[in-house]
N, C-alpha and C. Protein backbone atom coordinates (compact mmCIF):
# COMPACT_ATOMS: atom_id res chain seq x y z
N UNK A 1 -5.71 1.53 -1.53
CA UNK A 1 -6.37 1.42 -0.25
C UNK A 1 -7.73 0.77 -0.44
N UNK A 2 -7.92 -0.27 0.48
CA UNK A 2 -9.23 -0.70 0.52
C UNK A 2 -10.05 -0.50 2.32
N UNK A 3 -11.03 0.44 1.73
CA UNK A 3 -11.82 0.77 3.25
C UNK A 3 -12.80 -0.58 3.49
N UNK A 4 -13.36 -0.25 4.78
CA UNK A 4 -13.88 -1.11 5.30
C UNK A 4 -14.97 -2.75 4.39
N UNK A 5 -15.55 -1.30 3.82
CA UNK A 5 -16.77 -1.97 3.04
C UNK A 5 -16.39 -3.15 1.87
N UNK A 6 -15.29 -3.17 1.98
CA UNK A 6 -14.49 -4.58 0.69
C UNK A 6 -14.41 -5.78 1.42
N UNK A 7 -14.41 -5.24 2.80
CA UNK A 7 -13.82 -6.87 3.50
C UNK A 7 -14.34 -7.76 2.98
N UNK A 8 -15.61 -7.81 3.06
CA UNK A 8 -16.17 -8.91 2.51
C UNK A 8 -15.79 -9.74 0.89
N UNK A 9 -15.03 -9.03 0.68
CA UNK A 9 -14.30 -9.21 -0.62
C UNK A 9 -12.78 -10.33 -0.40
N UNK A 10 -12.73 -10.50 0.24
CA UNK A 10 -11.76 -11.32 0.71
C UNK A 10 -12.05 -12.92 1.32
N UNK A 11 -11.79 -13.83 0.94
CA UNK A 11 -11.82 -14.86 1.39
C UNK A 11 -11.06 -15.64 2.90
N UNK A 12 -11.59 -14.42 3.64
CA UNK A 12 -10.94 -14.75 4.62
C UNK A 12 -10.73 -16.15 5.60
N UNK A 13 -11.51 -16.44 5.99
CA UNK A 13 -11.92 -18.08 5.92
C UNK A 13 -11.28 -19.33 5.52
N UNK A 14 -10.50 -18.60 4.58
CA UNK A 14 -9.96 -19.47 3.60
C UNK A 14 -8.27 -19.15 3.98
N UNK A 15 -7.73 -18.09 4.25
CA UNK A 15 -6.75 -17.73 4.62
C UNK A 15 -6.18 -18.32 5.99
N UNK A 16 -5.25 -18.29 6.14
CA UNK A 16 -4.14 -18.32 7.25
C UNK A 16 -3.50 -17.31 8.37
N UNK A 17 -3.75 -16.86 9.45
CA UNK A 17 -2.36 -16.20 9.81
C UNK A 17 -1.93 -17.02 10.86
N UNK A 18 -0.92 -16.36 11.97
CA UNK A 18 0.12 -17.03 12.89
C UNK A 18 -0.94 -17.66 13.56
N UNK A 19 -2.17 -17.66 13.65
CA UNK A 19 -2.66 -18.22 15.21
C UNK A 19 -3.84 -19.03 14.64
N UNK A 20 -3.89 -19.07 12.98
CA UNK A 20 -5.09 -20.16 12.67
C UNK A 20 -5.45 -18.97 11.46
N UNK A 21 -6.90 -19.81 11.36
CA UNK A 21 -7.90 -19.19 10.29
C UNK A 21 -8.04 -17.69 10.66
N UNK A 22 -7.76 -16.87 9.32
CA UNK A 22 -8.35 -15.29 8.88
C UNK A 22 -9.48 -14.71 9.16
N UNK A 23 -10.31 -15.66 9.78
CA UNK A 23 -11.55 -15.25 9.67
C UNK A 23 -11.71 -14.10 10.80
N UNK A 24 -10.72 -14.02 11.40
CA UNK A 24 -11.20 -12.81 12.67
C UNK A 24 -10.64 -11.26 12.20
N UNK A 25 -9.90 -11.78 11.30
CA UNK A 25 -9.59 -10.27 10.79
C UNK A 25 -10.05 -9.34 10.97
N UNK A 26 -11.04 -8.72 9.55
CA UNK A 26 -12.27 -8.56 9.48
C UNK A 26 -12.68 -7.59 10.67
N UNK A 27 -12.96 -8.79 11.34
CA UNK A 27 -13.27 -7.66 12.80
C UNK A 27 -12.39 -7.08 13.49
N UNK A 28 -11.59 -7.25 13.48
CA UNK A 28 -9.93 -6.46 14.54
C UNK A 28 -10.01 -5.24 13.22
N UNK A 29 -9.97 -5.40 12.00
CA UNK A 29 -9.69 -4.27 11.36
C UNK A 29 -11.17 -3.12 11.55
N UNK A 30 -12.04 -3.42 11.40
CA UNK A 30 -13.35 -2.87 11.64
C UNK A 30 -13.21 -2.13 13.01
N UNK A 31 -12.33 -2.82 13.87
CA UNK A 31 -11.98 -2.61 15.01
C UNK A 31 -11.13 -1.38 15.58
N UNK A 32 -10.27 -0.66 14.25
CA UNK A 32 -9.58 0.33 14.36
C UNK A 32 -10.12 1.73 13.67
N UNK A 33 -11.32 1.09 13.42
CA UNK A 33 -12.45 2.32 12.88
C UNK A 33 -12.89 2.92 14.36
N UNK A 34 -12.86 2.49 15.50
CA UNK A 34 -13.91 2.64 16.57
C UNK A 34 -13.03 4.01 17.56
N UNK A 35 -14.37 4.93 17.76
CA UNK A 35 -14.08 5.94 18.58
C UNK A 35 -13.14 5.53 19.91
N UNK A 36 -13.76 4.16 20.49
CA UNK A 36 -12.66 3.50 21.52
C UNK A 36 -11.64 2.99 21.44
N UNK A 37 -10.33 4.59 21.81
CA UNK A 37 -9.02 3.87 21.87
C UNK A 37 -8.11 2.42 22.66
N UNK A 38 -9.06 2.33 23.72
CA UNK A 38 -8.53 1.02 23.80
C UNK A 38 -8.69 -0.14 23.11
N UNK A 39 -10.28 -0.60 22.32
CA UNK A 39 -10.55 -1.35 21.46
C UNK A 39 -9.62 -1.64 20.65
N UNK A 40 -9.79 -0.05 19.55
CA UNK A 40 -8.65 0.18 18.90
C UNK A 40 -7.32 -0.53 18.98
N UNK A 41 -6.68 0.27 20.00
CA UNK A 41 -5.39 -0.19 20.64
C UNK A 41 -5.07 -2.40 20.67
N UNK A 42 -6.52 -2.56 21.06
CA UNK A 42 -6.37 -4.40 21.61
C UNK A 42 -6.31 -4.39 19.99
N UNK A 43 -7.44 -4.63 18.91
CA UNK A 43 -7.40 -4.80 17.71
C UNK A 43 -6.44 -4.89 17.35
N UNK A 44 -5.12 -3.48 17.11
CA UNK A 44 -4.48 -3.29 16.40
C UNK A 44 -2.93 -4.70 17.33
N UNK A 45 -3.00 -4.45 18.26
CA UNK A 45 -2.38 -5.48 18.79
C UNK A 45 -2.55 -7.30 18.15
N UNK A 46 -3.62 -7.51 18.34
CA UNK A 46 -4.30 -8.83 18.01
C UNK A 46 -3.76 -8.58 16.16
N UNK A 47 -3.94 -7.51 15.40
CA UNK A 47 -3.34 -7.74 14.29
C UNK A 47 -2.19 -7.78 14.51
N UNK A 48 -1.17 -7.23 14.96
CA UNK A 48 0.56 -7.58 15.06
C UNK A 48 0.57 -9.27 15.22
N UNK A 49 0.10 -10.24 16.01
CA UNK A 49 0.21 -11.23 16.21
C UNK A 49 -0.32 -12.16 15.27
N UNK A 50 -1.14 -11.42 14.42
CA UNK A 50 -2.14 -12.46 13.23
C UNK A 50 -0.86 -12.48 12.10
N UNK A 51 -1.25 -11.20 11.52
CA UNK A 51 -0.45 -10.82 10.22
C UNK A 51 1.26 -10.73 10.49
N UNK A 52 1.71 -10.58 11.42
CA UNK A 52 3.08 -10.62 11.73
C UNK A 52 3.84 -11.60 13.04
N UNK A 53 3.11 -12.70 13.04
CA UNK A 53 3.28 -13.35 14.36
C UNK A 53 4.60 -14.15 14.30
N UNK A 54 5.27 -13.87 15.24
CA UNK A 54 6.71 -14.22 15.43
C UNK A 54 7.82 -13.63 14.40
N UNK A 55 7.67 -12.76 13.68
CA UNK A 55 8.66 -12.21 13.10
C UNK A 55 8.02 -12.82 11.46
N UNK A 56 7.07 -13.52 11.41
CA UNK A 56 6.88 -13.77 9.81
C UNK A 56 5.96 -13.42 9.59
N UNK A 57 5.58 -13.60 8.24
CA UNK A 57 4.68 -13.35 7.12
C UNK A 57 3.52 -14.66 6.88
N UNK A 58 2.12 -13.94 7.43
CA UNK A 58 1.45 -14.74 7.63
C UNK A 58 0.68 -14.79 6.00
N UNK A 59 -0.34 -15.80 5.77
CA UNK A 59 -0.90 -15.90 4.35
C UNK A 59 -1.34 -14.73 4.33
N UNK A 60 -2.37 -14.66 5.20
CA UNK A 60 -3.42 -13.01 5.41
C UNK A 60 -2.74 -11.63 5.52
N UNK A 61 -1.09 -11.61 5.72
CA UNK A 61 -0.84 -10.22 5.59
C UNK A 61 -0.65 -9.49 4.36
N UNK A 62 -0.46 -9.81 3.28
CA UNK A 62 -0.99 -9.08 2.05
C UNK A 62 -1.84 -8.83 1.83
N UNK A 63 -3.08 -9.04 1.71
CA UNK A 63 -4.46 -9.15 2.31
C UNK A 63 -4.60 -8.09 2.90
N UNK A 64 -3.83 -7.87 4.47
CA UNK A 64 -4.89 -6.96 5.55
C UNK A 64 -3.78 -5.68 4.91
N UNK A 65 -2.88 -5.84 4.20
CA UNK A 65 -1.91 -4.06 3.87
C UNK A 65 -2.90 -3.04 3.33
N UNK A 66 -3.81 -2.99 2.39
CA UNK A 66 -4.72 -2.45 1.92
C UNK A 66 -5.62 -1.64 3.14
N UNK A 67 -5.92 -2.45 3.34
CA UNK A 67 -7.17 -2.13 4.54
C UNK A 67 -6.52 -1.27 5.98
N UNK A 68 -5.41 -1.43 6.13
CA UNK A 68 -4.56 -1.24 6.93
C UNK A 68 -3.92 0.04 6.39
N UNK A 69 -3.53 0.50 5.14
CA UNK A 69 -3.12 1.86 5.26
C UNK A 69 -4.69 2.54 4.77
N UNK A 70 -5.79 1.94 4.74
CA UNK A 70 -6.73 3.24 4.79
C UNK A 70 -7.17 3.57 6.15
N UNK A 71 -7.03 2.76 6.68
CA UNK A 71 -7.67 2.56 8.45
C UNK A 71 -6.29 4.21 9.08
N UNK A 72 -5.06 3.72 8.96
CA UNK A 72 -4.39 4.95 8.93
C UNK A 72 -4.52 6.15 8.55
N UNK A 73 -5.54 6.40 7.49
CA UNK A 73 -5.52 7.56 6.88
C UNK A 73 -6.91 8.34 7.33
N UNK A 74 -7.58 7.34 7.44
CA UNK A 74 -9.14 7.50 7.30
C UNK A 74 -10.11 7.13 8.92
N UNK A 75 -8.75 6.58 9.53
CA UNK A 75 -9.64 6.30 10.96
C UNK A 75 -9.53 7.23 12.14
N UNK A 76 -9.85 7.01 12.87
CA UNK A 76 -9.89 8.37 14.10
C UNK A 76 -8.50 9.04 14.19
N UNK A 77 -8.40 10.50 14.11
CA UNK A 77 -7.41 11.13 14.48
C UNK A 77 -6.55 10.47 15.38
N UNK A 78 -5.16 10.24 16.04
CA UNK A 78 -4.17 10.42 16.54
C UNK A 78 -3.98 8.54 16.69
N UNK A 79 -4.39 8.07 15.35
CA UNK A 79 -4.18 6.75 15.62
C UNK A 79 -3.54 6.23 14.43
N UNK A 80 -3.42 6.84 13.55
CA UNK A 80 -2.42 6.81 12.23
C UNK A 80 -1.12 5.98 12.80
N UNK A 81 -0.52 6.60 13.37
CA UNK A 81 0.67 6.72 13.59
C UNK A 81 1.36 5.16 14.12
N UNK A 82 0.52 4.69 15.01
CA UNK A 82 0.21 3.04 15.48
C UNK A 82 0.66 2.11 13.82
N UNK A 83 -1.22 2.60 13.09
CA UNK A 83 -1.10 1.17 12.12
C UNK A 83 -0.22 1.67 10.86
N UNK A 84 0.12 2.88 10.83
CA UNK A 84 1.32 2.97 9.76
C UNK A 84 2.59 1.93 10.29
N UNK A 85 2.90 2.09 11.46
CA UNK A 85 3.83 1.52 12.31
C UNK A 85 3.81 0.24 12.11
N UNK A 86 2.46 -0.67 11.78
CA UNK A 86 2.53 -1.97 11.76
C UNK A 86 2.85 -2.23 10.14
N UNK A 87 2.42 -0.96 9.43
CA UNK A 87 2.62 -1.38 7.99
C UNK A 87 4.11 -1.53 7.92
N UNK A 88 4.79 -0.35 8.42
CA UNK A 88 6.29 -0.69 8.27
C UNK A 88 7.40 -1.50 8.68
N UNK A 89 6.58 -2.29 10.03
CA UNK A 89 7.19 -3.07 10.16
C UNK A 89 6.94 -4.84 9.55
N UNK A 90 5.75 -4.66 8.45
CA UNK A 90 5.68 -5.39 7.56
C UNK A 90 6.79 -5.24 6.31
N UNK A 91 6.55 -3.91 5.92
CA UNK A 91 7.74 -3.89 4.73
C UNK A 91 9.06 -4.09 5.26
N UNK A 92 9.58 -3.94 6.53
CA UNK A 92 11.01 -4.14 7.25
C UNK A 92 10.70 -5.29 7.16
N UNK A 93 10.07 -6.53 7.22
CA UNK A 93 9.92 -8.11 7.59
C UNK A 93 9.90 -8.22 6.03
N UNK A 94 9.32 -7.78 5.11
CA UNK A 94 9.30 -8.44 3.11
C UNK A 94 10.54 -7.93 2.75
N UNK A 95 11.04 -7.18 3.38
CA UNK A 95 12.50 -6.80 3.17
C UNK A 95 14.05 -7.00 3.38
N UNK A 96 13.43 -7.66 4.06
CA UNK A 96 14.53 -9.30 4.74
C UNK A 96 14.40 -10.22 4.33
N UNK A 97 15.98 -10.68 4.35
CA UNK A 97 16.40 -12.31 3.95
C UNK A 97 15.87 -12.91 5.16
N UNK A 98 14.72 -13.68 4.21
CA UNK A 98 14.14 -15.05 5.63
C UNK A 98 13.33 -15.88 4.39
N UNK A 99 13.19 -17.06 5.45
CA UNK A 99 12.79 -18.00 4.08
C UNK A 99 10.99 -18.06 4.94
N UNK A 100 10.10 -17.86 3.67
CA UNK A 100 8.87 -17.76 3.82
C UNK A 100 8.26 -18.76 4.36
N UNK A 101 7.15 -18.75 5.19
CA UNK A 101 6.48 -19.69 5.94
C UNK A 101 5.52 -20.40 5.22
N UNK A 102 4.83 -21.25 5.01
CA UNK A 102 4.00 -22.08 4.06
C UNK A 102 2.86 -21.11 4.22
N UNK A 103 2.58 -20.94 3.13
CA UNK A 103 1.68 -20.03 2.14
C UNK A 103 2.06 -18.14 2.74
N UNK A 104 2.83 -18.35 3.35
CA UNK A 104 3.41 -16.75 3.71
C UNK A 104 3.92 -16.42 2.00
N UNK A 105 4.54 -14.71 2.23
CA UNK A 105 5.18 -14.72 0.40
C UNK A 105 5.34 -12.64 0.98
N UNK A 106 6.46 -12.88 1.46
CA UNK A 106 7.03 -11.71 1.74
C UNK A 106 6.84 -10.87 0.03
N UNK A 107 7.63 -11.53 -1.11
CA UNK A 107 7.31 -10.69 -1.84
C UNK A 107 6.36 -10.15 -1.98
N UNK A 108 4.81 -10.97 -1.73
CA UNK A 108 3.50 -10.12 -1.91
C UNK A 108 3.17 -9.16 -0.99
N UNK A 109 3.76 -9.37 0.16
CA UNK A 109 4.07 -8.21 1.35
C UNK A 109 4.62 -7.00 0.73
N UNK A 110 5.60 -7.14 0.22
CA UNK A 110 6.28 -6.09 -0.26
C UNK A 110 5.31 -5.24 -1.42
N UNK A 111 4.85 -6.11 -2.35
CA UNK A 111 4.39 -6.05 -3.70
C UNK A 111 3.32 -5.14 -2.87
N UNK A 112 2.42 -5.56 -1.91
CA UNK A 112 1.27 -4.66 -1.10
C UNK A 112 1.51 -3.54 -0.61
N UNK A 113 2.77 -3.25 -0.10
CA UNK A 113 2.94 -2.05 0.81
C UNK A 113 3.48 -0.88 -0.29
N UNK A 114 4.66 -1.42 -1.42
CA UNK A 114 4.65 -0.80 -2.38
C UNK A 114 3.41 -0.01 -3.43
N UNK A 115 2.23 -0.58 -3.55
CA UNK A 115 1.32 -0.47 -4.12
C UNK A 115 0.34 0.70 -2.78
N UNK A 116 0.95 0.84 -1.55
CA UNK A 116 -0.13 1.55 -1.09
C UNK A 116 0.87 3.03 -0.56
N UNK A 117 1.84 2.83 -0.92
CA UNK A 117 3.06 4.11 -0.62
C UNK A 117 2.67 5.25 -1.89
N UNK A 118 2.41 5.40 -2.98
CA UNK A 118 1.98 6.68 -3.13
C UNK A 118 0.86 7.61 -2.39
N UNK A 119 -0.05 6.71 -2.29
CA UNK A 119 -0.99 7.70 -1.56
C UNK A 119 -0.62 7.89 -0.10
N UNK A 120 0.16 7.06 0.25
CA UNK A 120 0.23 7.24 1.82
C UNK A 120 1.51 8.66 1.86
N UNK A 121 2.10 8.65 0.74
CA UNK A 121 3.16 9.81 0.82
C UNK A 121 2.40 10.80 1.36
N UNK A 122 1.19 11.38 1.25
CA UNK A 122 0.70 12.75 1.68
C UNK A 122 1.06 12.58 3.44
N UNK A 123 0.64 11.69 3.83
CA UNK A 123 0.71 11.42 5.02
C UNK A 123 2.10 12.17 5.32
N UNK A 124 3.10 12.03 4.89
CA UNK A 124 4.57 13.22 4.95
C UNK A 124 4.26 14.59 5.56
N UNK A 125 2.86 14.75 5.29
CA UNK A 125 2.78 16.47 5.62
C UNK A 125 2.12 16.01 6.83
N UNK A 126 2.23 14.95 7.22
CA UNK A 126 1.42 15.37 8.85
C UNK A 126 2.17 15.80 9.75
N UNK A 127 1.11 16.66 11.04
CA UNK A 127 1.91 17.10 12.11
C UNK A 127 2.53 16.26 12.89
N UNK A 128 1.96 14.96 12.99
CA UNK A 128 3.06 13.85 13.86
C UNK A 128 4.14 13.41 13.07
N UNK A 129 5.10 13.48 14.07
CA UNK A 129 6.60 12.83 13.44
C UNK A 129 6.29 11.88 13.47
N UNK A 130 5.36 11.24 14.07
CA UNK A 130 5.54 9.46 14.21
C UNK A 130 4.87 8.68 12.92
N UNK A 131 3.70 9.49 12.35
CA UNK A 131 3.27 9.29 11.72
C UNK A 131 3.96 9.63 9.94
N UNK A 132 4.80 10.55 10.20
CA UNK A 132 5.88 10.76 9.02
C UNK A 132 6.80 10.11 8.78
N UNK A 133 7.30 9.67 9.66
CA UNK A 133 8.45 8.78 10.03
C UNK A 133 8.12 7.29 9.84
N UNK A 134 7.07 6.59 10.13
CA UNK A 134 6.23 5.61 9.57
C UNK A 134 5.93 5.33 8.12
N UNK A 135 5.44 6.11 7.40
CA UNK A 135 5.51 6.34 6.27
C UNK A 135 6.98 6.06 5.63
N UNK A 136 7.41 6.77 5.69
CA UNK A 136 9.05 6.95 5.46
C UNK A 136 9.71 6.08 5.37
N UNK A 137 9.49 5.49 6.58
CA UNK A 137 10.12 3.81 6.67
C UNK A 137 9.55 2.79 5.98
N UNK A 138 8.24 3.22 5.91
CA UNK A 138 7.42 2.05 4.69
C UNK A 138 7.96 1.95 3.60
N UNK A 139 8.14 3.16 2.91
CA UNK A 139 8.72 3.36 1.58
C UNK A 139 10.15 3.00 1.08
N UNK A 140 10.62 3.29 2.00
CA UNK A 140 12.29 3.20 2.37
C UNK A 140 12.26 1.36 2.17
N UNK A 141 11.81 0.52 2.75
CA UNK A 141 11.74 -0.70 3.09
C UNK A 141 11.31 -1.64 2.37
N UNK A 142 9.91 -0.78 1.59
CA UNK A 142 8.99 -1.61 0.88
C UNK A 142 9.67 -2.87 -0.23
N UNK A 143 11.22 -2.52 -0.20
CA UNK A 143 11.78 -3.48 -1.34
C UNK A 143 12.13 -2.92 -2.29
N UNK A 144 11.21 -2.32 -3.33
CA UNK A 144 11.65 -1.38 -3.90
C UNK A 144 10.71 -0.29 -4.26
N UNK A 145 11.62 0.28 -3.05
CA UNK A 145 11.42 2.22 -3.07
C UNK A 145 11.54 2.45 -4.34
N UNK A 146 12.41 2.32 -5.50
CA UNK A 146 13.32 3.18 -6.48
C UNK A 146 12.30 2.87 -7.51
N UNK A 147 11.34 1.99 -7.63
CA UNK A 147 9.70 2.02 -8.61
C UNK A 147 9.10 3.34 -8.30
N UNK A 148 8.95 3.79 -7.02
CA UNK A 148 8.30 5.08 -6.66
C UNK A 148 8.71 5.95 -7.45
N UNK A 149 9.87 6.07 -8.05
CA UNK A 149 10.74 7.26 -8.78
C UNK A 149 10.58 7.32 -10.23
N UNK A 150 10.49 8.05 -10.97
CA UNK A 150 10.51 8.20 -12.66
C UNK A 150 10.87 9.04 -12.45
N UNK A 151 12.25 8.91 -13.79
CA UNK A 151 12.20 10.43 -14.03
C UNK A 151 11.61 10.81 -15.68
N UNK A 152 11.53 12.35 -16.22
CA UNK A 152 10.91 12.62 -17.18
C UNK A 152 10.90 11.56 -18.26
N UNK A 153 9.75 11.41 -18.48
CA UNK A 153 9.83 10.35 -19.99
C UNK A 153 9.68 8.89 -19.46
N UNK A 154 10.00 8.39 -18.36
CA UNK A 154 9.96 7.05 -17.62
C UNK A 154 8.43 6.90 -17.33
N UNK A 155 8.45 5.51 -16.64
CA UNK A 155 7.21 4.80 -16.24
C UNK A 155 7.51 4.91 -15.34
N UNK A 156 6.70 4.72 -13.69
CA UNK A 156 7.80 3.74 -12.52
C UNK A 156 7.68 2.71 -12.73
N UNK A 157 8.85 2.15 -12.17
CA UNK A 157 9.17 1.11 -12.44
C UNK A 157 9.93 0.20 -13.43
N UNK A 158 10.03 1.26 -14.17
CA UNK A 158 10.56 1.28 -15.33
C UNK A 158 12.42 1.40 -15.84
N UNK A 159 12.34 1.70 -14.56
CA UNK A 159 13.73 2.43 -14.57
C UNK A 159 15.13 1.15 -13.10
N UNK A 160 15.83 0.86 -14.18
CA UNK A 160 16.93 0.39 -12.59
C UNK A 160 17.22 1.17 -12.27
N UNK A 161 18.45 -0.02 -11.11
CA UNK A 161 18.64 1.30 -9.33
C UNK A 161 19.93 1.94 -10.23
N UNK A 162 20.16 3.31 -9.43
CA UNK A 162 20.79 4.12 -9.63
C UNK A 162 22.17 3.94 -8.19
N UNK A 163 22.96 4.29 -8.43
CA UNK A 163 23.93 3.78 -7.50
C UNK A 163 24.49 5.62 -7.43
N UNK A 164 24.26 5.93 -6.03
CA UNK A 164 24.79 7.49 -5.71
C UNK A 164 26.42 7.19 -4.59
């Protein structure tokens, strides 16, 4: 997870999503920090269309996955449940056969959401289903779930799929 204070760590500017230059990111994500749920709400919208616009994988959505499951974890109560929702329907989009958009790269989609599913597992014990169920589906989707798993003596990742 990367909180707010990294953005600047990103070359956004330099990036791509569906509707042009990255550079507005940044602020739509800063944007889901804010006590105002409608803000909130437009932000998190305006990201569905950046990072996931028309069903693909924009340059900038590997990029905003980080920032995006801490904003879930860490931003105002009863709003989790939303940008988990957008995370998973990123890993449902890196998890599909589709052929990548110029400088899109579903695998790094995947490679991102995978990398932010352990910590988001706690999120499992929340009281919203929506927000459990989000999760769930992240993991489930991320490409490969079955890295999440070791068993004794293993690495993750370490291990092929198991066929039940």
């Amino acid at each position: 997870m990367r909180g707010p204070e990294e953005l600047h760590r990103v070359p956004w500017g330099e990036l791509a999503h569906a509707d042009g230059t990255a550079e507005d990111v940044p602020r739509h994500i800063l944007a889901l920090y804010l006590p105002d749920g409608e803000a909130s709400a437009e932000a998190l919208d305006e990201l569905y269309g950046h990072v996931h616009g028309m069903g693909a994988m924009s340059e900038s959505s590997a990029h905003t996955v980080p920032f995006l499951a801490h904003a879930a974890v860490h931003g105002p109560p009863g709003r989790g449940a939303d940008v988990l929702t957008l995370l998973a329907v990123l890993a449902d989009e890196a998890d599909a056969d589709f052929e990548d958009p110029p400088g899109g790269s579903a695998d790094a989609v995947g490679d991102a959401v995978l990398r932010e599913i352990p910590e988001l597992l706690a999120c499992t014990r929340d009281d919203d289903r929506e927000v459990r169920r989000a999760v769930l589906r992240s993991a489930g989707r991320s490409g490969r779930a079955q890295d999440l798993v070791a068993h004794p003596g293993e690495k993750l990742g370490q291990r092929g799929p198991v066929r039940c």
